[in-house]
Every structure is written in C-alpha cells, then in structure tokens.
N, C-alpha and C. Protein backbone atom coordinates (compact mmCIF):
# COMPACT_ATOMS: atom_id res chain seq x y z
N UNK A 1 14.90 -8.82 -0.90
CA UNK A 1 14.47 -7.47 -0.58
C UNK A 1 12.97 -7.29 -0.86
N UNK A 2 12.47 -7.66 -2.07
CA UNK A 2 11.10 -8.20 -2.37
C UNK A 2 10.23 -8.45 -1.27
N UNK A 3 10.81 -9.80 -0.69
CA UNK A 3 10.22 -10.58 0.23
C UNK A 3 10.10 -9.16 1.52
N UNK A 4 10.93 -9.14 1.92
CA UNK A 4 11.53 -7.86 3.22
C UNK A 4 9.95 -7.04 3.27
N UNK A 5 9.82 -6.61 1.78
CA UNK A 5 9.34 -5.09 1.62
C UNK A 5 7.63 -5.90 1.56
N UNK A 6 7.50 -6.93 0.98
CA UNK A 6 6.48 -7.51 0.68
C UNK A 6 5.30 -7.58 2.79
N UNK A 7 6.55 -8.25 3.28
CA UNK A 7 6.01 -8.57 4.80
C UNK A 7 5.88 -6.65 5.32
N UNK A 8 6.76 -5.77 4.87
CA UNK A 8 6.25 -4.53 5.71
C UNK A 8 5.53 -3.81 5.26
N UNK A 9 4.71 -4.38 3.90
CA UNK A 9 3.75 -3.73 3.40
C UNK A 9 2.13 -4.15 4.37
N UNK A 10 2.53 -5.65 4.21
CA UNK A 10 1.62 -6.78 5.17
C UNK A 10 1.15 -6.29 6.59
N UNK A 11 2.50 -6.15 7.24
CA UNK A 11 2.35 -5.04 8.80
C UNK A 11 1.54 -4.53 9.07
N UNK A 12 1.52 -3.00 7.86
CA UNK A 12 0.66 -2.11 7.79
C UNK A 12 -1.18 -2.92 8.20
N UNK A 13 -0.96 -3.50 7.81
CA UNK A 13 -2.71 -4.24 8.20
C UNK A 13 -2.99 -4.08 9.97
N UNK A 14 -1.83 -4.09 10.25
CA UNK A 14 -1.62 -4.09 11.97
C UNK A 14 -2.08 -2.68 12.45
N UNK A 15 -2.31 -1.91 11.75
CA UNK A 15 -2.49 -0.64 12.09
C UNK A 15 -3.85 -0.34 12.87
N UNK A 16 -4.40 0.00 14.06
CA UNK A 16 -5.64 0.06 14.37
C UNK A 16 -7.11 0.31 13.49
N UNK A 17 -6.81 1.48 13.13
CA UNK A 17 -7.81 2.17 11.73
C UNK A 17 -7.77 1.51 10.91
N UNK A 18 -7.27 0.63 10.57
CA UNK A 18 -7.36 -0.17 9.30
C UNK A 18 -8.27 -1.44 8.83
N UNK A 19 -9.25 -1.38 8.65
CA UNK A 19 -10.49 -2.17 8.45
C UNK A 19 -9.92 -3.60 7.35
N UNK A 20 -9.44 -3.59 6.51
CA UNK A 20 -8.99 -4.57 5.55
C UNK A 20 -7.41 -3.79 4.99
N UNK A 21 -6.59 -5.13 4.53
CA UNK A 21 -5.88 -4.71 2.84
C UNK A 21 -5.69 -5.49 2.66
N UNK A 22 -4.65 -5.38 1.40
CA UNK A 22 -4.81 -6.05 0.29
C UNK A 22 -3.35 -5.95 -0.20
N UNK A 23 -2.11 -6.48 -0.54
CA UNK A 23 -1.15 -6.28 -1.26
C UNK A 23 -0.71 -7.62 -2.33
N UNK A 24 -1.07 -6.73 -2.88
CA UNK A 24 -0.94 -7.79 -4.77
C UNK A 24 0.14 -7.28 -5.60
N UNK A 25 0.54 -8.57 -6.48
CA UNK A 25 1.67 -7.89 -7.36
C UNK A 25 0.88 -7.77 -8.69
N UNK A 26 1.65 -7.74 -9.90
CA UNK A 26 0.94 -7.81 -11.31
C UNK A 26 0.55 -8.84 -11.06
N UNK A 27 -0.79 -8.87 -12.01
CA UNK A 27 -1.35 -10.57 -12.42
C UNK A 27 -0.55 -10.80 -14.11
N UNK A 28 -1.19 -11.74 -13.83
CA UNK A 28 -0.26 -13.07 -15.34
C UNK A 28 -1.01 -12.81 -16.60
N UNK A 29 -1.87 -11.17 -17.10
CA UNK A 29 -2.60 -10.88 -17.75
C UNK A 29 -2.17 -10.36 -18.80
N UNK A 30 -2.47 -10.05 -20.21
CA UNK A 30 -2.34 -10.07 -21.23
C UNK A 30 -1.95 -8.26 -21.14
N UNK A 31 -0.94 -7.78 -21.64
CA UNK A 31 -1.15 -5.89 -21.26
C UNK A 31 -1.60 -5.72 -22.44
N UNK A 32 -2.16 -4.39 -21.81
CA UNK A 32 -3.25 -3.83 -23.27
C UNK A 32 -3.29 -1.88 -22.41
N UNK A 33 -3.48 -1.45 -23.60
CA UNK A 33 -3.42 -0.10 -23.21
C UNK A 33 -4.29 0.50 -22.12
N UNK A 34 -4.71 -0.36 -21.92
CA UNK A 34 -5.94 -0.23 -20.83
C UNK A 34 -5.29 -0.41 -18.92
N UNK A 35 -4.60 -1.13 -19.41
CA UNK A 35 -3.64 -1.81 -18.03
C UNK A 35 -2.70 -0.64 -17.41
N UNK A 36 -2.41 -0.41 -16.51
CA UNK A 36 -1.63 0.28 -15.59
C UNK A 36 -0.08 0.11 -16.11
N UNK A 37 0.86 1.02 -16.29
CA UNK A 37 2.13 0.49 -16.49
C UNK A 37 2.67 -0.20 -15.34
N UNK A 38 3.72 -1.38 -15.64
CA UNK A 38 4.21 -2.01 -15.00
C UNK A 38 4.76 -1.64 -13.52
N UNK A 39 4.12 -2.63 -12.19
CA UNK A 39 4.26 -1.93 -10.94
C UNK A 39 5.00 -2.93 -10.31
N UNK A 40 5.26 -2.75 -8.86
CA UNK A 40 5.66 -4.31 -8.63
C UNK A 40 5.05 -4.55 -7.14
N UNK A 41 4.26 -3.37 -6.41
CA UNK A 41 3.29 -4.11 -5.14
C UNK A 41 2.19 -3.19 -5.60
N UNK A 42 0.73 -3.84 -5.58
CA UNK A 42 0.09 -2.41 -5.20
C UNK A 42 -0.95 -2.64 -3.72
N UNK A 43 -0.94 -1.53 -3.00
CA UNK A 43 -1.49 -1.91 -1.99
C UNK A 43 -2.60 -1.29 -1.72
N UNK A 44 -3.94 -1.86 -1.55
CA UNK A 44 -5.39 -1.59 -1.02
C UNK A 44 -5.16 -1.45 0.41
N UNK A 45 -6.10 -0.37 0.76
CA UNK A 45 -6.16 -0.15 2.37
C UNK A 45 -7.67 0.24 2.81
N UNK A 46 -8.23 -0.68 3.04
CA UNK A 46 -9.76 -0.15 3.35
C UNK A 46 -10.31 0.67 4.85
N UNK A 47 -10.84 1.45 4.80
CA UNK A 47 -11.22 2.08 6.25
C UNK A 47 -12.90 2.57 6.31
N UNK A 48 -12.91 2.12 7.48
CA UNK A 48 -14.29 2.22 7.66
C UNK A 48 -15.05 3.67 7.45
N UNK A 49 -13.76 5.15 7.39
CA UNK A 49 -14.41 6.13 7.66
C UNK A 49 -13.34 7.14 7.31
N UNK A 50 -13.62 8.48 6.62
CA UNK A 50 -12.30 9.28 6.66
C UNK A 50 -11.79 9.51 7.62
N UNK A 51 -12.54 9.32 9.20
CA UNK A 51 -11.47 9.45 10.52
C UNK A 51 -10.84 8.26 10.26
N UNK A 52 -10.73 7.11 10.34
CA UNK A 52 -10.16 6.28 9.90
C UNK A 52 -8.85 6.22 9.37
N UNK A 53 -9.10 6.86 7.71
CA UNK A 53 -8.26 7.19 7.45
C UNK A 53 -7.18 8.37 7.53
N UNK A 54 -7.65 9.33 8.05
CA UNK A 54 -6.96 10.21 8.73
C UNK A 54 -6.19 9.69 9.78
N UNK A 55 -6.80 8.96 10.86
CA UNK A 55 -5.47 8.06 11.78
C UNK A 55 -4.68 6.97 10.97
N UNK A 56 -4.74 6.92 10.07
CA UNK A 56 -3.73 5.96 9.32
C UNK A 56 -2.72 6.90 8.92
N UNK A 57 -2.69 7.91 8.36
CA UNK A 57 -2.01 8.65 7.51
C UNK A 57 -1.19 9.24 9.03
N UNK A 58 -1.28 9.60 10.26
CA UNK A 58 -0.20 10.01 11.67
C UNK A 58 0.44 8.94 12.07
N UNK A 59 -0.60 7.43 11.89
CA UNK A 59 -0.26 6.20 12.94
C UNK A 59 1.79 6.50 12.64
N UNK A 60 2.60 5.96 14.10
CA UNK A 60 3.72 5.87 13.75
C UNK A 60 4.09 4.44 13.19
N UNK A 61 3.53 3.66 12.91
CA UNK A 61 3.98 2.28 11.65
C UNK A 61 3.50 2.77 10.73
N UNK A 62 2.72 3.53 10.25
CA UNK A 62 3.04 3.77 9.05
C UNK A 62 3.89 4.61 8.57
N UNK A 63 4.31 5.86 9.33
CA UNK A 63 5.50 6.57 8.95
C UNK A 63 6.94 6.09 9.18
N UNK A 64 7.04 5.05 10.53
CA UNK A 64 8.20 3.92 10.36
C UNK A 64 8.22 3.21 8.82
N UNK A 65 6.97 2.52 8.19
CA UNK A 65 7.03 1.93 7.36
C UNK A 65 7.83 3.36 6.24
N UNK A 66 6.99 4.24 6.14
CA UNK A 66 7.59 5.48 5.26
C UNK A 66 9.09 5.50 5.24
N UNK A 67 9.21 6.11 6.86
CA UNK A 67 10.80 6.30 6.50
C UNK A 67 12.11 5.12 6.27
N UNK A 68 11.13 3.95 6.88
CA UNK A 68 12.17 2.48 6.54
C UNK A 68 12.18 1.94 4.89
N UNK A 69 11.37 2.30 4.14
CA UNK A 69 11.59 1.77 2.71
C UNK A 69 11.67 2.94 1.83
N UNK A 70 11.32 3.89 2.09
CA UNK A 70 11.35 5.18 1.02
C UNK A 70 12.01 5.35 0.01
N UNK A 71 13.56 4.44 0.69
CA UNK A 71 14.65 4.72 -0.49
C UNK A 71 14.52 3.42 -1.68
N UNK A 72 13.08 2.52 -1.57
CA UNK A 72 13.04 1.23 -2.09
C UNK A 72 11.73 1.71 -3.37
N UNK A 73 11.41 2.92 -3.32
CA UNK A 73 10.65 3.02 -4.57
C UNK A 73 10.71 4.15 -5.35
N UNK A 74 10.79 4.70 -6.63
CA UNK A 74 11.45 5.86 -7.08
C UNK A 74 9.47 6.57 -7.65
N UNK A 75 8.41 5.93 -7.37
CA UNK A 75 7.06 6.62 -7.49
C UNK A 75 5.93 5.60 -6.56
N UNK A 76 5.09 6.75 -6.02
CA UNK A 76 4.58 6.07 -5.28
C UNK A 76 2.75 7.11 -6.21
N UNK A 77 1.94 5.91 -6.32
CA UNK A 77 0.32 6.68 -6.90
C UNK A 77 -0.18 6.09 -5.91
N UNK A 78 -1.13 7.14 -5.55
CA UNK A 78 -2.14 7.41 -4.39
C UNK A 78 -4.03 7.24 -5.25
N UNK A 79 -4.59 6.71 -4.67
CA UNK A 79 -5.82 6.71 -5.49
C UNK A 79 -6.68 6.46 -4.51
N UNK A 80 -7.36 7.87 -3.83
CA UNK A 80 -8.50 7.49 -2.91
C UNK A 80 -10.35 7.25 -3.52
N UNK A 81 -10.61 6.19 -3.33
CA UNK A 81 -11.90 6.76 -3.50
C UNK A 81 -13.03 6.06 -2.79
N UNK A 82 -14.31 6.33 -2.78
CA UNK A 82 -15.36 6.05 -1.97
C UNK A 82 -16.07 5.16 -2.12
C-alpha cells in the first residue's frame, strides 16, 4: 500500500504547473527535539509562480489523487513558502 501511495504521490509531478518535486520518507537521523514528529511521505512541490500554484491546487490529478487516497492519511501539514 506504501508502494501504491508512494507511485501516486510520484504522478503528481505529471501535473502541468508543476516545475519540480520531491517525495521523501524519514531519513536514518538521530531525533532530537528539533526534528518533525514522525511522518511517513513528505512531499515538495515546486512552482514557478503562485499562478502556478493556483493551477495545481483545481488540476483534476490532483483532486483524483485527493479523493483516491484520503482515506490513507489521518493529517495532512501544508507549508507554503517563498
């Protein structure tokens, strides 16, 4: 299921607006209070432009991707920045 969710995170790169990503799991690093609590994908999405990202956030693969795994994560953190 891992694997499943791992490739339709991957997809998402297919998206027109989408300039780069990135989907990583934890690294093999020492935790320290500093570290993020334990996650198990996190995914970078780079865009050239807030139009950009504004057509990412309608594209329909990404809301296919939405409504096809939704029931596969119980929190999802959002972290935009420039």
């Amino acid at each position: 299921q891992r694997e499943e969710f791992k490739k339709a995170l991957d997809r998402l790169g297919e998206i027109p607006s989408v300039d780069q990503i990135h989907v990583g799991t934890p690294a093999a690093t020492e935790r320290s209070s500093h570290v993020a609590p334990p996650f198990t994908f996190a995914l970078t999405v780079f865009f050239t432009d807030v139009a950009a990202h504004d057509a990412y956030q309608i594209d329909a693969t990404h809301w296919d991707f939405v409504n096809s795994h939704e029931k596969l994560w119980t929190k999802v953190v959002v972290f935009d920045s420039a």
